[in-house]
PDB file of N, CA and C in Angstrom:
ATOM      1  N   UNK A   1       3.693   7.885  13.087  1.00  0.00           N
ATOM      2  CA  UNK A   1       4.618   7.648  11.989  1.00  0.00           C
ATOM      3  C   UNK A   1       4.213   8.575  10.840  1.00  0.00           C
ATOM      4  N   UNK A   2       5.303   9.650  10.424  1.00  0.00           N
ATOM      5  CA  UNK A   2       4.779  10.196   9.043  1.00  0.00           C
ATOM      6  C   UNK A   2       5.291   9.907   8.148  1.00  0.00           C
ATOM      7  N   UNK A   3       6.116   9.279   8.356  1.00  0.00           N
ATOM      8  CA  UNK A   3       6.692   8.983   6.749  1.00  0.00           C
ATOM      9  C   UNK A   3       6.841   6.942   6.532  1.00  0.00           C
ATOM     10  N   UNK A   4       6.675   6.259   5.695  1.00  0.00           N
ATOM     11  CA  UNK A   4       6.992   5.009   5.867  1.00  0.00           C
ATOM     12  C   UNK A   4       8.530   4.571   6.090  1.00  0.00           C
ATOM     13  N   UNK A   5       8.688   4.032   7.384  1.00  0.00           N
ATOM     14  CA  UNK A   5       9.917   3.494   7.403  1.00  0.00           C
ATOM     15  C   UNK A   5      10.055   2.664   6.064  1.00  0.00           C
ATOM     16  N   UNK A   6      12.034   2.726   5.886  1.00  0.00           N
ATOM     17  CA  UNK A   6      12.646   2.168   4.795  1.00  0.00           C
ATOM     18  C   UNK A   6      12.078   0.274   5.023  1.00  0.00           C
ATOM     19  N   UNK A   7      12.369   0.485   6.381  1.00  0.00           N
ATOM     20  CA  UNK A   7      12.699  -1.378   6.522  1.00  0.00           C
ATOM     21  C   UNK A   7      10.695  -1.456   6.088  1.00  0.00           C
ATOM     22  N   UNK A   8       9.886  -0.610   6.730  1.00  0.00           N
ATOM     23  CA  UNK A   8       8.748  -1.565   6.726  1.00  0.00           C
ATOM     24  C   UNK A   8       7.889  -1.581   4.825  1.00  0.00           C
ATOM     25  N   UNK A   9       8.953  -0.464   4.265  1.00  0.00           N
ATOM     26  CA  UNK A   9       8.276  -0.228   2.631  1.00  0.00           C
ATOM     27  C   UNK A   9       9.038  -1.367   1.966  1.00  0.00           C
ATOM     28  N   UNK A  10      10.438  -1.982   2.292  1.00  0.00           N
ATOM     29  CA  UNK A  10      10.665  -2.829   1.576  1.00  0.00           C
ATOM     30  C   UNK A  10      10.290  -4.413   2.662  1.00  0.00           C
ATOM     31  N   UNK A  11       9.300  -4.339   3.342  1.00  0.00           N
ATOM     32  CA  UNK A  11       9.246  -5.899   3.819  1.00  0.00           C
ATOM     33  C   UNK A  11       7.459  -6.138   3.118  1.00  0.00           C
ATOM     34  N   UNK A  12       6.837  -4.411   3.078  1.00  0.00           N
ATOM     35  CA  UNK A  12       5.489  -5.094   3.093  1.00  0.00           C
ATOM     36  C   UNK A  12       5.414  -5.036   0.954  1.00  0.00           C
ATOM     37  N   UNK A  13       6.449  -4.204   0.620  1.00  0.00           N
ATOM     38  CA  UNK A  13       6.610  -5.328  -1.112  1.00  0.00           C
ATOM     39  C   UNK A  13       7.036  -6.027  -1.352  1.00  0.00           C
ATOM     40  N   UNK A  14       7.504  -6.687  -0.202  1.00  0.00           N
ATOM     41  CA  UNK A  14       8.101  -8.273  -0.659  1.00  0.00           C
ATOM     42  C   UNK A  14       6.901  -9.080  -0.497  1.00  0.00           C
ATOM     43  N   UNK A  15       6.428  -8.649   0.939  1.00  0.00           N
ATOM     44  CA  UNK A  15       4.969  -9.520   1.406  1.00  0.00           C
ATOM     45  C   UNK A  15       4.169  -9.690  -0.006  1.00  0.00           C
ATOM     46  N   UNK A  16       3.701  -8.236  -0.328  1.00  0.00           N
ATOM     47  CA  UNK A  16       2.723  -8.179  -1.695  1.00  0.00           C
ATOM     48  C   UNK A  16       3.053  -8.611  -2.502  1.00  0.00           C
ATOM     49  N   UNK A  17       4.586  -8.685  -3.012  1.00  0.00           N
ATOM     50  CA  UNK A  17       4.823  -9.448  -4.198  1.00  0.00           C
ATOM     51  C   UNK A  17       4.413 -10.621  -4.383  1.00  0.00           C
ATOM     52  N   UNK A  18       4.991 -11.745  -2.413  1.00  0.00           N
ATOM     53  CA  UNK A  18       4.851 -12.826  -2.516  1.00  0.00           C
ATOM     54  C   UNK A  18       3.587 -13.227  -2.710  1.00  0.00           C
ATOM     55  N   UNK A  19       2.772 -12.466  -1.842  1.00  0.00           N
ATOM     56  CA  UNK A  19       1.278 -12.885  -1.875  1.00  0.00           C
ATOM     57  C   UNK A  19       0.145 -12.558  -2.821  1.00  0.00           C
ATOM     58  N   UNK A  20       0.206 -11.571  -3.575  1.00  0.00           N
ATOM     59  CA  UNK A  20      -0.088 -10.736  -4.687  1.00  0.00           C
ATOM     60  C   UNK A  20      -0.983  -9.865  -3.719  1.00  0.00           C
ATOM     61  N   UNK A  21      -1.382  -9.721  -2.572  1.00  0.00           N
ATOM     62  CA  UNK A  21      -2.327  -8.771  -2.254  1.00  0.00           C
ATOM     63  C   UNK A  21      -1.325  -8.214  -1.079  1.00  0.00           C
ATOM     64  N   UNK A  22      -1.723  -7.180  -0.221  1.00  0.00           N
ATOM     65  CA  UNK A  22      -0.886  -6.154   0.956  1.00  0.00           C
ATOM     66  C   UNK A  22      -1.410  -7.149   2.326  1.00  0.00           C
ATOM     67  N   UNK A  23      -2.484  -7.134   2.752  1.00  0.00           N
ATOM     68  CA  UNK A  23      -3.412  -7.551   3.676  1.00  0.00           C
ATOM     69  C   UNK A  23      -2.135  -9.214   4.040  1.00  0.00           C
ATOM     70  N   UNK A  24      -2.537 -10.196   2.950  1.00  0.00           N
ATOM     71  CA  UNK A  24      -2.028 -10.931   2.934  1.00  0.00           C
ATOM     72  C   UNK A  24      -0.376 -11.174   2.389  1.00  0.00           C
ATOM     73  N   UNK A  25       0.211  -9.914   2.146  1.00  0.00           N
ATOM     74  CA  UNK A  25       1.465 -10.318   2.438  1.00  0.00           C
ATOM     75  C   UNK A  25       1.975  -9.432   3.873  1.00  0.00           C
ATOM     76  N   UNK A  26       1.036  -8.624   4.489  1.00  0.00           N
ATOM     77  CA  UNK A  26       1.177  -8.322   5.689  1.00  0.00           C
ATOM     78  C   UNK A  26       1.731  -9.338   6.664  1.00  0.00           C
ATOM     79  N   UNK A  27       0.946 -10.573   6.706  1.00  0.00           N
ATOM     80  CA  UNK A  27       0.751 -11.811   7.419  1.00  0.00           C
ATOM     81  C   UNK A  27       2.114 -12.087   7.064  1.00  0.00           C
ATOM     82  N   UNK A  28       2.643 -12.295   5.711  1.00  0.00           N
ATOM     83  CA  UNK A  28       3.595 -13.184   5.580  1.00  0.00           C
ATOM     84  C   UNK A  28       5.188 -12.585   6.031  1.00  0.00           C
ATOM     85  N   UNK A  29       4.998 -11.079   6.445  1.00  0.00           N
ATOM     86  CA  UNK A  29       5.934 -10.830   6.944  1.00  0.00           C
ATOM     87  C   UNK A  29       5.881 -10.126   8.785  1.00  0.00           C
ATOM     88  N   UNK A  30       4.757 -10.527   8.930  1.00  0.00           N
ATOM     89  CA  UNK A  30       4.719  -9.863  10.234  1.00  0.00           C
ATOM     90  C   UNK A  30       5.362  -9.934  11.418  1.00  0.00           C
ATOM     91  N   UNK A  31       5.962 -11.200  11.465  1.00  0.00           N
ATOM     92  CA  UNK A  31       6.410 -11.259  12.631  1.00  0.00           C
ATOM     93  C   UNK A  31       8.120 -10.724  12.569  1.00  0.00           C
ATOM     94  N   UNK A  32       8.672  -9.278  11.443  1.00  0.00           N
ATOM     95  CA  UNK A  32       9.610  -8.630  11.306  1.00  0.00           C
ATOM     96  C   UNK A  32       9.113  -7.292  11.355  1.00  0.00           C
ATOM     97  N   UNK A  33       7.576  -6.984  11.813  1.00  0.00           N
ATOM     98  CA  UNK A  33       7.185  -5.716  12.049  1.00  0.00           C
ATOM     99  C   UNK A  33       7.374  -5.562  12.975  1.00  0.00           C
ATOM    100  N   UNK A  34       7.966  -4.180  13.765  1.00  0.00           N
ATOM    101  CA  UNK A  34       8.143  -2.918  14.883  1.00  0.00           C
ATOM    102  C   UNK A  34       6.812  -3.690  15.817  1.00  0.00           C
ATOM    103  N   UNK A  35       6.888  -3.556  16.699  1.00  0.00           N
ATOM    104  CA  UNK A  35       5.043  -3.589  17.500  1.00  0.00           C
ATOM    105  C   UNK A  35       4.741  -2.412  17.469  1.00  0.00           C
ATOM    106  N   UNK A  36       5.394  -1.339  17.739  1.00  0.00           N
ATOM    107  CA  UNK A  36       5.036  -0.346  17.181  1.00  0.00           C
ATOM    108  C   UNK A  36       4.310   0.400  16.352  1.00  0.00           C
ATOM    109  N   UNK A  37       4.947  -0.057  15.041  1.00  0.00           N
ATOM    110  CA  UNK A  37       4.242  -0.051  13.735  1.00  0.00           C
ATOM    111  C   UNK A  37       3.189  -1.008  13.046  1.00  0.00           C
ATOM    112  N   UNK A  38       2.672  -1.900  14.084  1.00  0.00           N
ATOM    113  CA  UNK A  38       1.770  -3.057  13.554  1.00  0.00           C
ATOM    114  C   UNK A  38       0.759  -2.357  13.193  1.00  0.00           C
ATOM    115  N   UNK A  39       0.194  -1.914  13.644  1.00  0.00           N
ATOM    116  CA  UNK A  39      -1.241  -1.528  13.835  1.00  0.00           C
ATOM    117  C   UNK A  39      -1.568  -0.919  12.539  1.00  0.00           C
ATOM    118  N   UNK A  40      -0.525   0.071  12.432  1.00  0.00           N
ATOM    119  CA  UNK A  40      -0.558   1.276  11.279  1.00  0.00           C
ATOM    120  C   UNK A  40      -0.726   0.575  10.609  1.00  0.00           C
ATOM    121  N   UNK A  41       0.430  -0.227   9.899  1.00  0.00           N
ATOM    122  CA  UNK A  41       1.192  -0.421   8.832  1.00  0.00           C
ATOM    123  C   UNK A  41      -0.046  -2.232   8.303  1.00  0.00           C
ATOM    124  N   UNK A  42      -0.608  -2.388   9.025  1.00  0.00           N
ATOM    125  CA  UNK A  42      -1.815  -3.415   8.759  1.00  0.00           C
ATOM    126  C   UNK A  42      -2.646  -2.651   8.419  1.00  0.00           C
ATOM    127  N   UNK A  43      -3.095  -1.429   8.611  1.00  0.00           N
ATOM    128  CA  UNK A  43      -4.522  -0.494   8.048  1.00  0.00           C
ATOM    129  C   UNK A  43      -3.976   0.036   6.872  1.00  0.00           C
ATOM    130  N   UNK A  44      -2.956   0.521   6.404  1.00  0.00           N
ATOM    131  CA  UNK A  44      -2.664   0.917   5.049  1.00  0.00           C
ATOM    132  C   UNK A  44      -2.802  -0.198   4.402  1.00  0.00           C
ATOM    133  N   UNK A  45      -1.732  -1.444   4.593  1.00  0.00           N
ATOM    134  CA  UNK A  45      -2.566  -2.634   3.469  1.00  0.00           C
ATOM    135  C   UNK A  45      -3.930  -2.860   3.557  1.00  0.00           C
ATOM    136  N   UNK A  46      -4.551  -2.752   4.592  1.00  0.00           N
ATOM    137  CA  UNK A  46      -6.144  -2.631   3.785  1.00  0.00           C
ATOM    138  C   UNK A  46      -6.518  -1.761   2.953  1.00  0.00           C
ATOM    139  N   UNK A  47      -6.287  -0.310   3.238  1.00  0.00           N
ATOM    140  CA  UNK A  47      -6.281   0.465   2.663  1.00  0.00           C
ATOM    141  C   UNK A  47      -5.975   0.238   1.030  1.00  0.00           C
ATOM    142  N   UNK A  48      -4.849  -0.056   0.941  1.00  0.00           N
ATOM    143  CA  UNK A  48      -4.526   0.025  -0.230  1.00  0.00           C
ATOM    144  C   UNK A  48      -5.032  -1.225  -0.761  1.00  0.00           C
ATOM    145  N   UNK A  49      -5.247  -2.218  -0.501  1.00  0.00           N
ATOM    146  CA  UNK A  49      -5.700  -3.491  -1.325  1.00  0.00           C
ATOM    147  C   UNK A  49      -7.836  -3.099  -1.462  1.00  0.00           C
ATOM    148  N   UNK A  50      -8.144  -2.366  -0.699  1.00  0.00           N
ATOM    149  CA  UNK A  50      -9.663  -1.858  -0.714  1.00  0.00           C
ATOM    150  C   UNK A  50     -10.183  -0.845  -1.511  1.00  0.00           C
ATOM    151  N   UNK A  51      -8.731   0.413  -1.751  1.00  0.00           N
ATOM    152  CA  UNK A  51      -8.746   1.975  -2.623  1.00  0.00           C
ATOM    153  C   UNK A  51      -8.049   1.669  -3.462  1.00  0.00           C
ATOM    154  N   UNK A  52      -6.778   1.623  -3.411  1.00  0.00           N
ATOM    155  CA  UNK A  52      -5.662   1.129  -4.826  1.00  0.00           C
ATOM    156  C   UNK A  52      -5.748   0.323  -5.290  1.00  0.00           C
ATOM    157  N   UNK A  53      -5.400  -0.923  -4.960  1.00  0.00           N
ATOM    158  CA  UNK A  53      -5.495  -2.035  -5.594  1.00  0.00           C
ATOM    159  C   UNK A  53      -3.531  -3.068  -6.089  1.00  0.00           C
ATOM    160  N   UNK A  54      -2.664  -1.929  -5.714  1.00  0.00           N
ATOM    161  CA  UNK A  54      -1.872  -2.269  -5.551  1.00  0.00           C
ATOM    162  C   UNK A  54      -0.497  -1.172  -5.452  1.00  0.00           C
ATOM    163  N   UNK A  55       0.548  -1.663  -4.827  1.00  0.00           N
ATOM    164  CA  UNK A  55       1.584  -0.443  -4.719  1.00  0.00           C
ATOM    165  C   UNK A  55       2.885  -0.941  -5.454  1.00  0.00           C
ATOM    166  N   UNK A  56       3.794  -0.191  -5.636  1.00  0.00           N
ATOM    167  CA  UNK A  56       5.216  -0.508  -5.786  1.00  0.00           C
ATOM    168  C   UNK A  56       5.999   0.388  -5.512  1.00  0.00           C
ATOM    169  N   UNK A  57       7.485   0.238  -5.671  1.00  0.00           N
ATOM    170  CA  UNK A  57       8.845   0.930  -5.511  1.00  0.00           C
ATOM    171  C   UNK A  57       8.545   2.538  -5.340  1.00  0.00           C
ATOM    172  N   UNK A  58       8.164   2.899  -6.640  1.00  0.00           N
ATOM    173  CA  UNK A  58       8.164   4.253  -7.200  1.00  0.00           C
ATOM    174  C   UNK A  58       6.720   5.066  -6.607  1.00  0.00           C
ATOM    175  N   UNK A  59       5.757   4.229  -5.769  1.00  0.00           N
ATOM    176  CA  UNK A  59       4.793   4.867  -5.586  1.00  0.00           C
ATOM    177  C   UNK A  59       3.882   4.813  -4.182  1.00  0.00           C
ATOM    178  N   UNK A  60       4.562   3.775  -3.072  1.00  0.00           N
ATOM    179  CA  UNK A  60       4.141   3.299  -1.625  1.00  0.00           C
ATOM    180  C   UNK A  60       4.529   4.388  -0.805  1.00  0.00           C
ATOM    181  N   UNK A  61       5.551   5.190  -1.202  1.00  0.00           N
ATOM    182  CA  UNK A  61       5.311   7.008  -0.495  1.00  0.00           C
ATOM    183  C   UNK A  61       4.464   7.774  -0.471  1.00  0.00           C
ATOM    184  N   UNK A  62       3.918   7.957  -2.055  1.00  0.00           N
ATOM    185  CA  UNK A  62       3.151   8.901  -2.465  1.00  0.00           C
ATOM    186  C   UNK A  62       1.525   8.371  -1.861  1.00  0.00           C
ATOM    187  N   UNK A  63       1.605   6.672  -1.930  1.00  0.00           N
ATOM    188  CA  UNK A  63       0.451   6.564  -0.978  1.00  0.00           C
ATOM    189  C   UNK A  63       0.212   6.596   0.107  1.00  0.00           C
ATOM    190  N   UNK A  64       1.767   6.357   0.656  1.00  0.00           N
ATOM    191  CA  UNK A  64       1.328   5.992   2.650  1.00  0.00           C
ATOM    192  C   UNK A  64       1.341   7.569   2.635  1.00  0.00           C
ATOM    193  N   UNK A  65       1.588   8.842   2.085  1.00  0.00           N
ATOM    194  CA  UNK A  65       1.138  10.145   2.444  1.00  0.00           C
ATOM    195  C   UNK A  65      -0.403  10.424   2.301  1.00  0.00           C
ATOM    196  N   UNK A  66      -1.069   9.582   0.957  1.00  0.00           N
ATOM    197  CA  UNK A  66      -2.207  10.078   0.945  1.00  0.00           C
ATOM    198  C   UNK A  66      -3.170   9.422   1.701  1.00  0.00           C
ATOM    199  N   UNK A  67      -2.495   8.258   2.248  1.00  0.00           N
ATOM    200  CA  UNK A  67      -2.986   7.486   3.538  1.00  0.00           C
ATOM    201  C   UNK A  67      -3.148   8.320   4.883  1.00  0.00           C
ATOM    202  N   UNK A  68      -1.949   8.812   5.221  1.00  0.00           N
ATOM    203  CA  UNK A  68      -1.965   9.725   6.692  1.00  0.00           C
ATOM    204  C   UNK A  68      -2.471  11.082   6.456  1.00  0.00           C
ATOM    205  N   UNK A  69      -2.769  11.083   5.184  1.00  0.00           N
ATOM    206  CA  UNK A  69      -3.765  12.705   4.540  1.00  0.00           C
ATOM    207  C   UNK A  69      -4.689  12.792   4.110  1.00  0.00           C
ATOM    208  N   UNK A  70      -6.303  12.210   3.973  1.00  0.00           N
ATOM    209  CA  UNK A  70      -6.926  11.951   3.619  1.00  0.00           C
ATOM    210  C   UNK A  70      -7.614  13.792   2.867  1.00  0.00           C
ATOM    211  N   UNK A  71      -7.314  14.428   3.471  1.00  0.00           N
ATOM    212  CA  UNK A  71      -8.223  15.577   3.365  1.00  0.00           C
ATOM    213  C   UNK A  71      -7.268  16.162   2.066  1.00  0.00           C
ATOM    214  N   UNK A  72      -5.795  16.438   1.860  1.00  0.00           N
ATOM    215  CA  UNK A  72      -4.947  16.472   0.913  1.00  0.00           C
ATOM    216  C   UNK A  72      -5.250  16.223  -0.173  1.00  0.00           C
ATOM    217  N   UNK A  73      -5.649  17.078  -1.266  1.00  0.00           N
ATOM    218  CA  UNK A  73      -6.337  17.166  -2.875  1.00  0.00           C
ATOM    219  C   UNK A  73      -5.674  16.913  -3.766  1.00  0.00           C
ATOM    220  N   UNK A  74      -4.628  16.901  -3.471  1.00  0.00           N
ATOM    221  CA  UNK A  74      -3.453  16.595  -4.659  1.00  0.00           C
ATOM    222  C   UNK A  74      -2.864  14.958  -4.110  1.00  0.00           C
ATOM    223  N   UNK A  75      -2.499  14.961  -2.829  1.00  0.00           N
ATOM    224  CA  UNK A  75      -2.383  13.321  -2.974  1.00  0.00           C
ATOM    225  C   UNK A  75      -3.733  12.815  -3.132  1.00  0.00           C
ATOM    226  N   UNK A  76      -4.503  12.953  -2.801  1.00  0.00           N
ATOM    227  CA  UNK A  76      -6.289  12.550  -3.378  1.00  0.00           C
ATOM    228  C   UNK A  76      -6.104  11.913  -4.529  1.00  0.00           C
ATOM    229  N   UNK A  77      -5.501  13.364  -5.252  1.00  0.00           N
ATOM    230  CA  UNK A  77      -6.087  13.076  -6.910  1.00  0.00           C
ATOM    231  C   UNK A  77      -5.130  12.170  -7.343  1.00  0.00           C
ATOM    232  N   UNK A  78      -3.558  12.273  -7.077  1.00  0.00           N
ATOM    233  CA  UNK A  78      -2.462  11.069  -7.055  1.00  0.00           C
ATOM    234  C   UNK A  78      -3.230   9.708  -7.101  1.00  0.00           C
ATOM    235  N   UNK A  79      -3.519   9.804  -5.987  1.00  0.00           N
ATOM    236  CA  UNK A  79      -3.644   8.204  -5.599  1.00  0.00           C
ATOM    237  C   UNK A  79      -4.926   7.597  -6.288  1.00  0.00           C
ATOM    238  N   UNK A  80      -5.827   8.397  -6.326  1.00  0.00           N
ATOM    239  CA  UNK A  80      -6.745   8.348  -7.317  1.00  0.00           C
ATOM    240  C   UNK A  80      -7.125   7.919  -8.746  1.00  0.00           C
ATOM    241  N   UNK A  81      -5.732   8.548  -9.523  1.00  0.00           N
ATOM    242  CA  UNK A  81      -5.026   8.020 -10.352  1.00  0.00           C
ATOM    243  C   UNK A  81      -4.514   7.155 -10.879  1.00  0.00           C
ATOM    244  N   UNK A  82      -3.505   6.390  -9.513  1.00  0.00           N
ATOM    245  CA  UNK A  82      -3.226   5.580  -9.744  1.00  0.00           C
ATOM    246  C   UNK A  82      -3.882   4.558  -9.653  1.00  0.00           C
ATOM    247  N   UNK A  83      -4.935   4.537  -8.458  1.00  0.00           N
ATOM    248  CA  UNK A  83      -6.062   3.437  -8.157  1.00  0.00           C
ATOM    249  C   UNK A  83      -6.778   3.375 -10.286  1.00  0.00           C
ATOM    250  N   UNK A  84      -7.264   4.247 -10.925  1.00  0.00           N
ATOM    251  CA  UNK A  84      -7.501   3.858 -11.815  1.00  0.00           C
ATOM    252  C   UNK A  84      -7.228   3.341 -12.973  1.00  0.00           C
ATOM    253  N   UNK A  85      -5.615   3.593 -12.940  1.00  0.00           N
ATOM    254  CA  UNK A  85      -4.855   2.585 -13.768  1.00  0.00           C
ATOM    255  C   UNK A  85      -4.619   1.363 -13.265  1.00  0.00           C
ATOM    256  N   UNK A  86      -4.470   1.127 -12.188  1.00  0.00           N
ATOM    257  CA  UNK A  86      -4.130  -0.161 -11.461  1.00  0.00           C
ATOM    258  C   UNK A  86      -5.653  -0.895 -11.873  1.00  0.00           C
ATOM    259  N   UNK A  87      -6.792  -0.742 -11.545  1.00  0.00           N
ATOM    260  CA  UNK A  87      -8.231  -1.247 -11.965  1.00  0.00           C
ATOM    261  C   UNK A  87      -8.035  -1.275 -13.046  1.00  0.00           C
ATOM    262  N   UNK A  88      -7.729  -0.336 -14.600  1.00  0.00           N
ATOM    263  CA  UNK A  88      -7.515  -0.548 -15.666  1.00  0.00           C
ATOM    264  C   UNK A  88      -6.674  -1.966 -16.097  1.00  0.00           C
ATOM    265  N   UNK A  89      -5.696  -1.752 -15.440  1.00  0.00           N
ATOM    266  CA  UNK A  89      -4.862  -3.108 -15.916  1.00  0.00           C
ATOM    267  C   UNK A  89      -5.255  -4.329 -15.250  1.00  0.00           C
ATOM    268  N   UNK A  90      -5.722  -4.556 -14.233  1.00  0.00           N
ATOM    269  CA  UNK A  90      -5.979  -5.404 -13.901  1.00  0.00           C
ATOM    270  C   UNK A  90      -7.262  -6.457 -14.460  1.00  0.00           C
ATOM    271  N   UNK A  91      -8.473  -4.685 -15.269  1.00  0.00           N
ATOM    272  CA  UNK A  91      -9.566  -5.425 -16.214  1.00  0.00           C
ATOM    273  C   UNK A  91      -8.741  -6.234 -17.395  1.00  0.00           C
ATOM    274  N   UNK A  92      -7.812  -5.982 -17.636  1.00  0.00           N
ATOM    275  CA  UNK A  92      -7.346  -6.649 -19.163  1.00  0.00           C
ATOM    276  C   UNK A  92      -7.169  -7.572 -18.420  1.00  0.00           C
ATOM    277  N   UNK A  93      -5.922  -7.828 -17.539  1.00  0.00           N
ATOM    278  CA  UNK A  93      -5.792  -9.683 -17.201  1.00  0.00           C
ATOM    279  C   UNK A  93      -6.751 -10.318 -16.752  1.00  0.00           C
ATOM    280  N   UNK A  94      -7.926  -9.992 -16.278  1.00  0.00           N
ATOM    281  CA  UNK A  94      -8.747 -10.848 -15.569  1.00  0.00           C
ATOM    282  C   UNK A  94      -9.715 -11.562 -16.770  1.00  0.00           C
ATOM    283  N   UNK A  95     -10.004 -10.473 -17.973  1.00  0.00           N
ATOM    284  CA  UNK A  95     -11.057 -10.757 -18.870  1.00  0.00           C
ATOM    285  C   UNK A  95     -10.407 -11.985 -20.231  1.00  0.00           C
TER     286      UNK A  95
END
């Protein structure tokens, strides 16, 4: 898979929304995943709930690329990015 299917980018932000984490809104929508696409599409929500910390609308492309690209310097630094604003905001609500 190189690019994220439409159906599986809008089932696994509904999952995350519902659940607030990827991993666990994986679960809550899984049994509408491809078998196909299980496997993958369960290692990016780790991924991203372990490196990012969270995805949305405008930005679960730019990661599932820097997901299937690890060596890629510019989605690197993207996602990188965003992982540190996402940690940023998340220090204000927690404290």
């Amino acid at each position: 898979m190189n690019k994220l299917p439409i159906y599986a980018k809008e089932l696994l932000l509904m999952g995350a929304s519902t659940t607030g984490k990827f991993t666990d809104g994986y679960y809550f929508v899984e049994e509408r995943i491809k078998t196909n696409h299980a496997n993958e599409l369960f290692a990016f929500c780790e991924w991203i709930d372990a490196h990012i910390g969270g995805a949305g609308r405008g930005n679960i492309d730019m990661l599932f690329a820097a997901y299937k690209n690890p060596t890629d310097r510019e989605l690197d630094k993207a996602a990188r990015a965003l992982a540190d604003i996402i940690h940023y905001n998340k220090s204000l609500t927690c404290n």
